[in-house]
Protein backbone atom coordinates (compact mmCIF):
# COMPACT_ATOMS: atom_id res chain seq x y z
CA UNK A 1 0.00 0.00 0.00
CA UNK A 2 2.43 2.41 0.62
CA UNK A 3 4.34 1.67 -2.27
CA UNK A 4 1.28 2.46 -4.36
CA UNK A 5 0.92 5.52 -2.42
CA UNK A 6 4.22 6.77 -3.91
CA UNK A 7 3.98 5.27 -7.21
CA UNK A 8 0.47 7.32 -7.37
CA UNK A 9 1.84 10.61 -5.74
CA UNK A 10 4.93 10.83 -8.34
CA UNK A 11 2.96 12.54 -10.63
CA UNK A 12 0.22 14.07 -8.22
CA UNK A 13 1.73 15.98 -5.90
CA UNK A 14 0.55 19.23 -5.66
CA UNK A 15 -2.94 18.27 -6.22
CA UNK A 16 -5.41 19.25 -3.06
CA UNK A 17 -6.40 15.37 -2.38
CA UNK A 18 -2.62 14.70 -2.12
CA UNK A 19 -2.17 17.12 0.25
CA UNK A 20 -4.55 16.11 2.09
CA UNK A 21 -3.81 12.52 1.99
CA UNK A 22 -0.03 13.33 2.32
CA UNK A 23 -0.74 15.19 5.59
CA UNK A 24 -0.77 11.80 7.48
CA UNK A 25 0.17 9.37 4.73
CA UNK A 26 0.98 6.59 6.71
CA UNK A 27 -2.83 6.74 8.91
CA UNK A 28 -4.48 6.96 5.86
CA UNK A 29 -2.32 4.15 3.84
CA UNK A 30 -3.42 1.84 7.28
CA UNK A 31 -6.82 2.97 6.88
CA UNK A 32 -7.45 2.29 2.90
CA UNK A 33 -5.81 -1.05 4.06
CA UNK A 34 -8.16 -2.02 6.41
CA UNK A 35 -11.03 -1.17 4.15
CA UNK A 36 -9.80 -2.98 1.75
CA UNK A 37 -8.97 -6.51 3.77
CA UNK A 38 -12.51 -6.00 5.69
CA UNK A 39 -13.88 -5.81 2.44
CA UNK A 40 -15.75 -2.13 3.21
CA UNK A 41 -13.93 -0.20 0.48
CA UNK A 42 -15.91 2.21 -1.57
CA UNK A 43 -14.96 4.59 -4.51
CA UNK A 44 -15.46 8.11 -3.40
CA UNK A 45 -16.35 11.24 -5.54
CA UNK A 46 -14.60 12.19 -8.86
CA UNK A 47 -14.28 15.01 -10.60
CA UNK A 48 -15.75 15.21 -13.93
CA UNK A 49 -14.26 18.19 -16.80
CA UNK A 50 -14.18 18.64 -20.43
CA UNK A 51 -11.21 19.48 -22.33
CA UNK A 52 -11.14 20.26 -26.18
CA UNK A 53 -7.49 19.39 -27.18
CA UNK A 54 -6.57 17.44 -28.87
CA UNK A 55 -9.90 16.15 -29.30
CA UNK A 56 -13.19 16.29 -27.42
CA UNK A 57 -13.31 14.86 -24.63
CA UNK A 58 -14.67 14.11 -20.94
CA UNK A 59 -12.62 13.30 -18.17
CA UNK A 60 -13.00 11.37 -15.13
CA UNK A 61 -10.24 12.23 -12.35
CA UNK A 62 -10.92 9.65 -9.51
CA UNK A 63 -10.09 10.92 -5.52
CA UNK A 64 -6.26 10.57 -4.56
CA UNK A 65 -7.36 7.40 -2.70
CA UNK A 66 -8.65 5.57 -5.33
CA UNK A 67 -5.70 5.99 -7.34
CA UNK A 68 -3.72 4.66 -4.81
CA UNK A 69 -5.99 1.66 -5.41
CA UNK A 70 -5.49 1.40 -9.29
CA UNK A 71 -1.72 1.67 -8.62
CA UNK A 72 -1.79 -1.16 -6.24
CA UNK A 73 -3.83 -2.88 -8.90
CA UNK A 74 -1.22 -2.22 -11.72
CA UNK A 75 1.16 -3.03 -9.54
CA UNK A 76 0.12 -7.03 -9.21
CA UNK A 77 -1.62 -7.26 -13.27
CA UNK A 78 1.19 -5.20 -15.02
CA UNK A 79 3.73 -7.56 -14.97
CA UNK A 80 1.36 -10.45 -15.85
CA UNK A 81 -0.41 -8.12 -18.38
CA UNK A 82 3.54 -7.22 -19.87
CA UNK A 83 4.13 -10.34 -20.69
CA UNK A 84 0.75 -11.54 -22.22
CA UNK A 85 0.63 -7.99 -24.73
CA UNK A 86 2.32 -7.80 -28.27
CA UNK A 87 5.18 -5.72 -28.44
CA UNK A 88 3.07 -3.56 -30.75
CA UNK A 89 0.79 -2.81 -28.18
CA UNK A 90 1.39 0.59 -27.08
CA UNK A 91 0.44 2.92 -24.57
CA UNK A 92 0.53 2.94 -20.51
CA UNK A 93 3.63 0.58 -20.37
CA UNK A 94 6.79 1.40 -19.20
CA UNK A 95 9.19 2.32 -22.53
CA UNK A 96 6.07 1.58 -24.84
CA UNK A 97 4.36 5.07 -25.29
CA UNK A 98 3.73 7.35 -28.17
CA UNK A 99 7.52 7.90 -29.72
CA UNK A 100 8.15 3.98 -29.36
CA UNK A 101 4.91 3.71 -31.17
CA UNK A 102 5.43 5.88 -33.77
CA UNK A 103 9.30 4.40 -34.45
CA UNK A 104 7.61 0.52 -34.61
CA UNK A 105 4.67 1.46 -37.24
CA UNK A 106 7.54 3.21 -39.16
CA UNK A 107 10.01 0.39 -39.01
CA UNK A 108 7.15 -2.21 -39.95
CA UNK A 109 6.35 0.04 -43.36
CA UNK A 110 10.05 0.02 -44.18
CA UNK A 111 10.27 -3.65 -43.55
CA UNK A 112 7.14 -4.70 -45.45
CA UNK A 113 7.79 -2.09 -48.47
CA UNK A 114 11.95 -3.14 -48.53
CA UNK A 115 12.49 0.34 -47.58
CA UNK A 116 10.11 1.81 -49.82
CA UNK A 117 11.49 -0.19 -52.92
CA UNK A 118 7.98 -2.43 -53.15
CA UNK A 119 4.71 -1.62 -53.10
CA UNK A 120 3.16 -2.27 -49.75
CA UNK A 121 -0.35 -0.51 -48.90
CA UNK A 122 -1.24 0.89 -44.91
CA UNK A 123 -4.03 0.94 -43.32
CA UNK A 124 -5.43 2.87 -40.39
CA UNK A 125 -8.74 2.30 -38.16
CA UNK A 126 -10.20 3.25 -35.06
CA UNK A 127 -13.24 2.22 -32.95
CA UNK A 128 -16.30 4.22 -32.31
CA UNK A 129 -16.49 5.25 -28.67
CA UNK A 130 -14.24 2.72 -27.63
CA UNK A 131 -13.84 3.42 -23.45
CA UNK A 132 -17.55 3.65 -23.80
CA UNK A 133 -18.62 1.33 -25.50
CA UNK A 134 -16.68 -1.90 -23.63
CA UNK A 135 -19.27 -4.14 -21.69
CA UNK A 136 -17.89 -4.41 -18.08
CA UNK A 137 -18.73 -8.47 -17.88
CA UNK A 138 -16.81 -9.50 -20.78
CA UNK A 139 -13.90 -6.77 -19.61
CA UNK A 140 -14.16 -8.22 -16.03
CA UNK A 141 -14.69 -11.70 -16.81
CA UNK A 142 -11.60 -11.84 -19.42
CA UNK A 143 -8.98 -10.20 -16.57
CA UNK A 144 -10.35 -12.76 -14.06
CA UNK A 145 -10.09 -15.56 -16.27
CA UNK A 146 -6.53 -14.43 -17.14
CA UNK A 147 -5.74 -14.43 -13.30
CA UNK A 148 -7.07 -17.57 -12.42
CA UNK A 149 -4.24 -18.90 -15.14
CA UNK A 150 -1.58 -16.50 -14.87
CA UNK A 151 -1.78 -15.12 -10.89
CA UNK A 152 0.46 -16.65 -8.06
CA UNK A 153 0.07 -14.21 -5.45
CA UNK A 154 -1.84 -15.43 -2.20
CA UNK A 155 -3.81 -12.78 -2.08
CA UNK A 156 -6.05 -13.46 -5.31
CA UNK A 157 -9.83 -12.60 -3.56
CA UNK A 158 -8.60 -9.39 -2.84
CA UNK A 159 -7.33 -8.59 -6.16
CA UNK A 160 -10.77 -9.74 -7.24
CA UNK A 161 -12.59 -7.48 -4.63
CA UNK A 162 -10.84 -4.49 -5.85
CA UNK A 163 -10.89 -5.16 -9.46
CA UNK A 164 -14.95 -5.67 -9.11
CA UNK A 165 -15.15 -2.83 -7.40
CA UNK A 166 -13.45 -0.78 -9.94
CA UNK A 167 -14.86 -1.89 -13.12
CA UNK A 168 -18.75 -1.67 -11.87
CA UNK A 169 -17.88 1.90 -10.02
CA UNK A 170 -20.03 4.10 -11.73
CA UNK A 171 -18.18 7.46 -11.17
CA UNK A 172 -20.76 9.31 -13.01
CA UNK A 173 -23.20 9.01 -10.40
CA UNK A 174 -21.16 10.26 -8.11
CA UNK A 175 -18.91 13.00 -9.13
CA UNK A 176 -18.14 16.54 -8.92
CA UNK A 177 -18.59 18.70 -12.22
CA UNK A 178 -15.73 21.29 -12.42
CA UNK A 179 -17.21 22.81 -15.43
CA UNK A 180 -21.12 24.28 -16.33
CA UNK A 181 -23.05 21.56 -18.17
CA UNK A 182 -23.24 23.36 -21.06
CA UNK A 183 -19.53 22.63 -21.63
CA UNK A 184 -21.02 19.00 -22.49
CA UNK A 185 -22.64 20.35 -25.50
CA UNK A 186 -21.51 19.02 -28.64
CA UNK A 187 -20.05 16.06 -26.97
CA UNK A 188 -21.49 12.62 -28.81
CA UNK A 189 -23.54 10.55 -26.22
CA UNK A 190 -21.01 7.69 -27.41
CA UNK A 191 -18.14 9.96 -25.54
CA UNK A 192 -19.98 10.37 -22.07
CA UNK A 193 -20.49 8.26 -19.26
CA UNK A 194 -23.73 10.15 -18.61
CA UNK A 195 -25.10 8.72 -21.84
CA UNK A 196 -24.41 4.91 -21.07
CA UNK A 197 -26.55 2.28 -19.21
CA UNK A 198 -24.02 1.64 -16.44
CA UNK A 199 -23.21 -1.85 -17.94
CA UNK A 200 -20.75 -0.30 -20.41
CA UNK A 201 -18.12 2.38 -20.24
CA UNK A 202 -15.09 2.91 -18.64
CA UNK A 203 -13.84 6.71 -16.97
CA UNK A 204 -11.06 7.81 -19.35
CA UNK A 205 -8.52 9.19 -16.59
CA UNK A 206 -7.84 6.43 -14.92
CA UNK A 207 -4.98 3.86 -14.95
CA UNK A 208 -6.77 0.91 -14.25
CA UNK A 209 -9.40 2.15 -17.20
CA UNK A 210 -5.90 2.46 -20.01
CA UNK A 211 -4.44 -1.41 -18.88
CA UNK A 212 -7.91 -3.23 -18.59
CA UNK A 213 -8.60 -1.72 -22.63
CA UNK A 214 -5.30 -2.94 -23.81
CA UNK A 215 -6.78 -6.19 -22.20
CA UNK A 216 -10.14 -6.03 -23.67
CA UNK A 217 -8.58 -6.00 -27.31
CA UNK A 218 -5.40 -8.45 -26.86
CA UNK A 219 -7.28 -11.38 -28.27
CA UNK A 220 -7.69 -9.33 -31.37
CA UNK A 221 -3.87 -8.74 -31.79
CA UNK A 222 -2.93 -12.01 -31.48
CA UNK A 223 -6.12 -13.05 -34.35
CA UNK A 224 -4.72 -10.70 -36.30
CA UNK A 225 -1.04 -11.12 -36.02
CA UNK A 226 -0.87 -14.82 -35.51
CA UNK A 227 -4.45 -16.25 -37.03
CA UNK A 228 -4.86 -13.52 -39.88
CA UNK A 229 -1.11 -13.29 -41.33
CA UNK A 230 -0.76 -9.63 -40.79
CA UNK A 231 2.62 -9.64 -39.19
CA UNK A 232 3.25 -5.53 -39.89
CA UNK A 233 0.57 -4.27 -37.13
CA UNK A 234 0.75 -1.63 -34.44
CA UNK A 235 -2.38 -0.43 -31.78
CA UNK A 236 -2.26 2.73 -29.81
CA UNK A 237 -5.40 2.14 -27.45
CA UNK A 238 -8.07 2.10 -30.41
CA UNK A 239 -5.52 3.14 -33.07
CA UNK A 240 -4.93 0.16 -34.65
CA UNK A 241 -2.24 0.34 -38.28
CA UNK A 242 -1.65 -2.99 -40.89
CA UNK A 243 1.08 -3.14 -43.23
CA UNK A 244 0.69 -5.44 -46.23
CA UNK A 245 1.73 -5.79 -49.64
CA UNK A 246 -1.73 -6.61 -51.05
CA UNK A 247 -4.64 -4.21 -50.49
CA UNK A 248 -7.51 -6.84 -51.00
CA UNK A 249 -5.98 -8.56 -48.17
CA UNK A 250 -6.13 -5.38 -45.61
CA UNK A 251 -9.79 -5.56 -47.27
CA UNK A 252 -10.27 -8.70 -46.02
CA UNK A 253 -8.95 -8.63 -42.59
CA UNK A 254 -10.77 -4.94 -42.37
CA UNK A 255 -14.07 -7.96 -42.28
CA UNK A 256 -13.01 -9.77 -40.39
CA UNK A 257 -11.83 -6.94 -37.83
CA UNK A 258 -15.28 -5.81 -37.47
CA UNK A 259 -17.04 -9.27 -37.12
CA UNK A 260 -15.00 -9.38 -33.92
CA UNK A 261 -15.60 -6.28 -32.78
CA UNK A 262 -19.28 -6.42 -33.37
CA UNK A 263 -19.17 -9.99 -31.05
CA UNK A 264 -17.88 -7.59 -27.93
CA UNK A 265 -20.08 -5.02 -28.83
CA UNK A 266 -18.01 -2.76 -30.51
CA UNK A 267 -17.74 -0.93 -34.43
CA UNK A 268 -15.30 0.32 -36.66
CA UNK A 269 -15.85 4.26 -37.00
CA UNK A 270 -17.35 4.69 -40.10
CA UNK A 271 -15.33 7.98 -41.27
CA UNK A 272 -12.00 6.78 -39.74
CA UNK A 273 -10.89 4.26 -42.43
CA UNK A 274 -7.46 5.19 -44.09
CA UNK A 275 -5.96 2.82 -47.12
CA UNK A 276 -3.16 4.33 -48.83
CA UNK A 277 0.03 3.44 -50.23
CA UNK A 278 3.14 3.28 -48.37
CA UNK A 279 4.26 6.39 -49.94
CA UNK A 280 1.64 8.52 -48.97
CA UNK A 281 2.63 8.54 -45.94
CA UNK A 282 0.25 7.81 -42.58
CA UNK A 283 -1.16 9.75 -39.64
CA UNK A 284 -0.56 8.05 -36.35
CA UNK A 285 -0.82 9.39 -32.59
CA UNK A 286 0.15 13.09 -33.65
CA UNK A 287 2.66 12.41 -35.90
CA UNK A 288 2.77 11.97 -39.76
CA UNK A 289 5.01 9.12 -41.52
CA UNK A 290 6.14 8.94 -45.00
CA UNK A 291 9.05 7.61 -47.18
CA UNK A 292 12.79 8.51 -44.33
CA UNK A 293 10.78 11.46 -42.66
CA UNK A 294 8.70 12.23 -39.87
CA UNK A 295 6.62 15.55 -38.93
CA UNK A 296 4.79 16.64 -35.62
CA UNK A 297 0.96 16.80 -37.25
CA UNK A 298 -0.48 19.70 -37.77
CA UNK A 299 -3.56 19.39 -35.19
CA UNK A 300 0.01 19.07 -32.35
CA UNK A 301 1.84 21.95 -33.51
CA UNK A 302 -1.77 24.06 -33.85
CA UNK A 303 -1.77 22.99 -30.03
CA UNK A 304 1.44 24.11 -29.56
CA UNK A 305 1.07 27.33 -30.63
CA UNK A 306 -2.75 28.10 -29.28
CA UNK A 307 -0.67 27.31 -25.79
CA UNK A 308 1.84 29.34 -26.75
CA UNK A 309 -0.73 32.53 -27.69
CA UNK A 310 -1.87 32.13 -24.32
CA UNK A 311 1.30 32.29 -22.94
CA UNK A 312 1.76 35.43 -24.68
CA UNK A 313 -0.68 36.95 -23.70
CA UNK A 314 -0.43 36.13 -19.98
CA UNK A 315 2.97 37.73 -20.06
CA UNK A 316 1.55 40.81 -21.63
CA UNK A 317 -0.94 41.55 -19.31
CA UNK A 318 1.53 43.92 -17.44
CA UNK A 319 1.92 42.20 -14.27
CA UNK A 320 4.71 40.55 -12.72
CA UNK A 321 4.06 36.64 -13.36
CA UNK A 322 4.38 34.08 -10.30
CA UNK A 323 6.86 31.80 -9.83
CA UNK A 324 4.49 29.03 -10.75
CA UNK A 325 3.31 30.54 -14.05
CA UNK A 326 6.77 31.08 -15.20
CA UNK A 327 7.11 27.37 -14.05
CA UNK A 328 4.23 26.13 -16.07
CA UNK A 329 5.55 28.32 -19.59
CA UNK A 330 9.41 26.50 -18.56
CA UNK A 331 7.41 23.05 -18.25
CA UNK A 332 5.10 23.65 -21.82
CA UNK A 333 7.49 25.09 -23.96
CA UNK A 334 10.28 22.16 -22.96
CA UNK A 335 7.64 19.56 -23.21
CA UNK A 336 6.75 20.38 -27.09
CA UNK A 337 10.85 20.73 -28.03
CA UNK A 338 11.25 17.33 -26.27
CA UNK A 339 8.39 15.91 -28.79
CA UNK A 340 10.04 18.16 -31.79
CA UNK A 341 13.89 16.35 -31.23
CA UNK A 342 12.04 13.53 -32.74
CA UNK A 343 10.93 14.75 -36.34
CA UNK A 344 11.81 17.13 -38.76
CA UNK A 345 11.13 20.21 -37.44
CA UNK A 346 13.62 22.88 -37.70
CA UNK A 347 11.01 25.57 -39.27
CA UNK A 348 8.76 24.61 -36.37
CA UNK A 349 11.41 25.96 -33.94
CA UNK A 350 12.36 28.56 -35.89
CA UNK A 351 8.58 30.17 -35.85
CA UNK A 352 8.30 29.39 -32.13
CA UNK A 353 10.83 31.73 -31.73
CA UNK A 354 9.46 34.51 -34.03
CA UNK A 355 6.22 34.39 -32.49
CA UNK A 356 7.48 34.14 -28.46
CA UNK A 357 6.60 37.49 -26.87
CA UNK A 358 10.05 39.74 -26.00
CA UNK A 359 8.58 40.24 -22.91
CA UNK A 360 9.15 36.60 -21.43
CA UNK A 361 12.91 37.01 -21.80
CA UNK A 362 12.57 38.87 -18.37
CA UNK A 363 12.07 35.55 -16.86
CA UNK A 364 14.07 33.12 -19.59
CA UNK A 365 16.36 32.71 -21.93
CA UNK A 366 16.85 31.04 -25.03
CA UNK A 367 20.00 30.30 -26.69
CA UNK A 368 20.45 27.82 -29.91
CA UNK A 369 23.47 26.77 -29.64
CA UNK A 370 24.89 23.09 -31.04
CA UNK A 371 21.60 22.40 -31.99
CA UNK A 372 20.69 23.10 -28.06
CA UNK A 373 18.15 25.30 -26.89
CA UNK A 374 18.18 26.68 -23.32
CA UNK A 375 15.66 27.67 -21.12
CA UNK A 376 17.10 29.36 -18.10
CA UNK A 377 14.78 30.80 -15.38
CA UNK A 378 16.62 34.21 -14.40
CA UNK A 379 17.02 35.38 -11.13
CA UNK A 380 13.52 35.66 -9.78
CA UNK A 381 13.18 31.84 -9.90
CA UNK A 382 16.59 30.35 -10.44
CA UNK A 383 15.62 27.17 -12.15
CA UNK A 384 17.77 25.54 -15.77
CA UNK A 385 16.39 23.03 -17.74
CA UNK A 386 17.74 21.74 -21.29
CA UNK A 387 16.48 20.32 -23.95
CA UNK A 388 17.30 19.50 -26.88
CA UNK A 389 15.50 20.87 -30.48
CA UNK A 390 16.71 20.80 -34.40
């Protein structure tokens, strides 16, 4: 317990429920323990918000102490899950996220296509409301059945207990809304919780919610990889890419794709079906492949650069910023050159730079040098991070 108390606070600190939590850590560690072994454990309140970017979107954010409990559910099914998950299975695993995604659906292209010397044809789908679509018997009953085969721990029921207890939790009946209802408008009722019959759906936001959907489609990977003969395939949550020579053959398996998904009531999205050739190049988790490049997407870098106006115009407001705003510009702004170290994107730095405000270089600097850039809190804050940016 208390290791999932620091695994979960990493990342959480400063939030008011760690606080408050981290006031007397250890009591309440005892306490969630207790609950849990008497059996008396109960999901409290979330917090429920929209956000717009990248997408649309509703969020769940479950109280500090029931994160504690999905990290001390990870923390027995990861290493299990780890091993039972194709490589190409991405997302929420340790080394696995959206770069190492990106690298493997590029390798696989240049492997199938002989580095782009044969035809080879890619395509991309995704799945309609996927987190709220997924039935919560078949999810539960698949992880159980996996741990009655794979689990050694002594301690089984109690996994159990908390795993029921987590799937079935139906957060939207008990939450918190941090935004007006009318922010909901425009949302599809396929991408709420508050549209669903409380036998499906799962609360995007939390951790246990990311590794139980990698679960819920793993049977399809291995159909398709080992069954199916597609042996160039990637999946990023719902983002699922094939790589074969022959298009009538990605035709094919597209059938057969859906005839499983329509047996765990899910569907292909209609609109979200891209066949190409290998040289046109392929959109996939914010970046864009083609033939020995590869670019930040457009929908990022317009991201990028809304956060950036904002920024802007923050600073220009004529009062001296706080320590934590200049903190949160520092933590953007190195986050974004991080991603853009990874692609081809020199003229994306170079019009960062002609469109940062002057006035922010009374708090930072920034200084190309060897292909470096430098961010360097001045003396108000006293604070250097680098990164590194083409």
């Amino acid at each position: 317990m208390i290791e999932a108390y620091f695994d979960c606070r990493r990342l959480k600190r400063n939030t008011a429920n760690a606080l408050a939590f981290e006031l007397d850590y250890e009591k309440e560690c005892i306490e969630l323990w207790q609950e849990l072994n008497e059996r008396r454990y109960e999901p409290q309140r979330s917090i429920v918000f929209v956000v717009n970017l990248p997408v649309k979107r509703e969020i769940f954010a479950a109280d500090f102490r029931d994160r504690v409990v999905h990290h001390l559910i990870a923390r027995r099914i990861y290493p299990l899950l780890e091993k039972q998950f194709l490589i190409d299975s991405y997302s929420t695993q340790k080394g696995k996220g959206t770069l190492f995604g990106i690298q493997r659906v590029e390798d696989h292209i240049r492997q199938c296509s002989e580095n782009y010397t044969k035809d080879c044809w890619v395509m991309k789908l995704d799945i309609q409301g996927f987190f709220m679509s997924m039935d919560k018997h078949v999810l539960y009953h698949r992880i159980m059945t996996f741990l009655y085969e794979r689990y050694d721990g002594n301690d089984l029921d109690l996994l159990e207990y908390m795993l029921r207890k987590t799937i079935y939790n139906r957060p939207e009946k008990n939450c918190f809304r941090k935004m007006p209802p009318k922010c909901w408008e425009g949302l599809p009722a396929n991408k709420s919780l508050f549209g669903t019959d409380g036998l499906h759906g799962l609360p995007i936001g939390n951790l246990t919610s990311q590794l139980l959907a990698l679960l819920y489609l793993d049977p399809l990977d291995h159909l398709i990889t080992e069954d199916w003969g597609i042996v160039h395939y990637g999946r990023y949550v719902d983002d699922m890419v094939l790589v074969h020579p022959s298009k009538e053959r990605l035709l094919e398996v597209r059938g057969l794709i859906s005839e499983w998904l329509q047996t765990q009531g899910l569907t292909l999205h209609p609109r979200k079906t891209y066949l190409q050739h290998c040289a046109k190049g392929v959109r996939f988790v914010g970046s864009v492949i083609k033939p020995g490049r590869k670019y930040i997407s457009s929908r990022t870098m317009g991201n990028f650069h809304r956060k950036l106006f904002h920024q802007n115009h923050l600073v220009e407001s004529g009062r001296l910023l706080t320590e934590d705003e200049v903190r949160k510009f520092v933590a953007v702004v190195n986050s974004y050159m991080g991603m853009m170290l990874h692609f081809q994107s020199g003229r994306h730095f170079r019009r960062f730079l002609n469109r940062l405000s002057p006035l922010w270089y009374q708090y930072v600097y920034i200084c190309k040098r060897d292909r470096k850039v430098k961010l360097t809190v001045r003396k108000k804050i006293k604070e250097t991070i680098e990164v590194k940016a083409s």
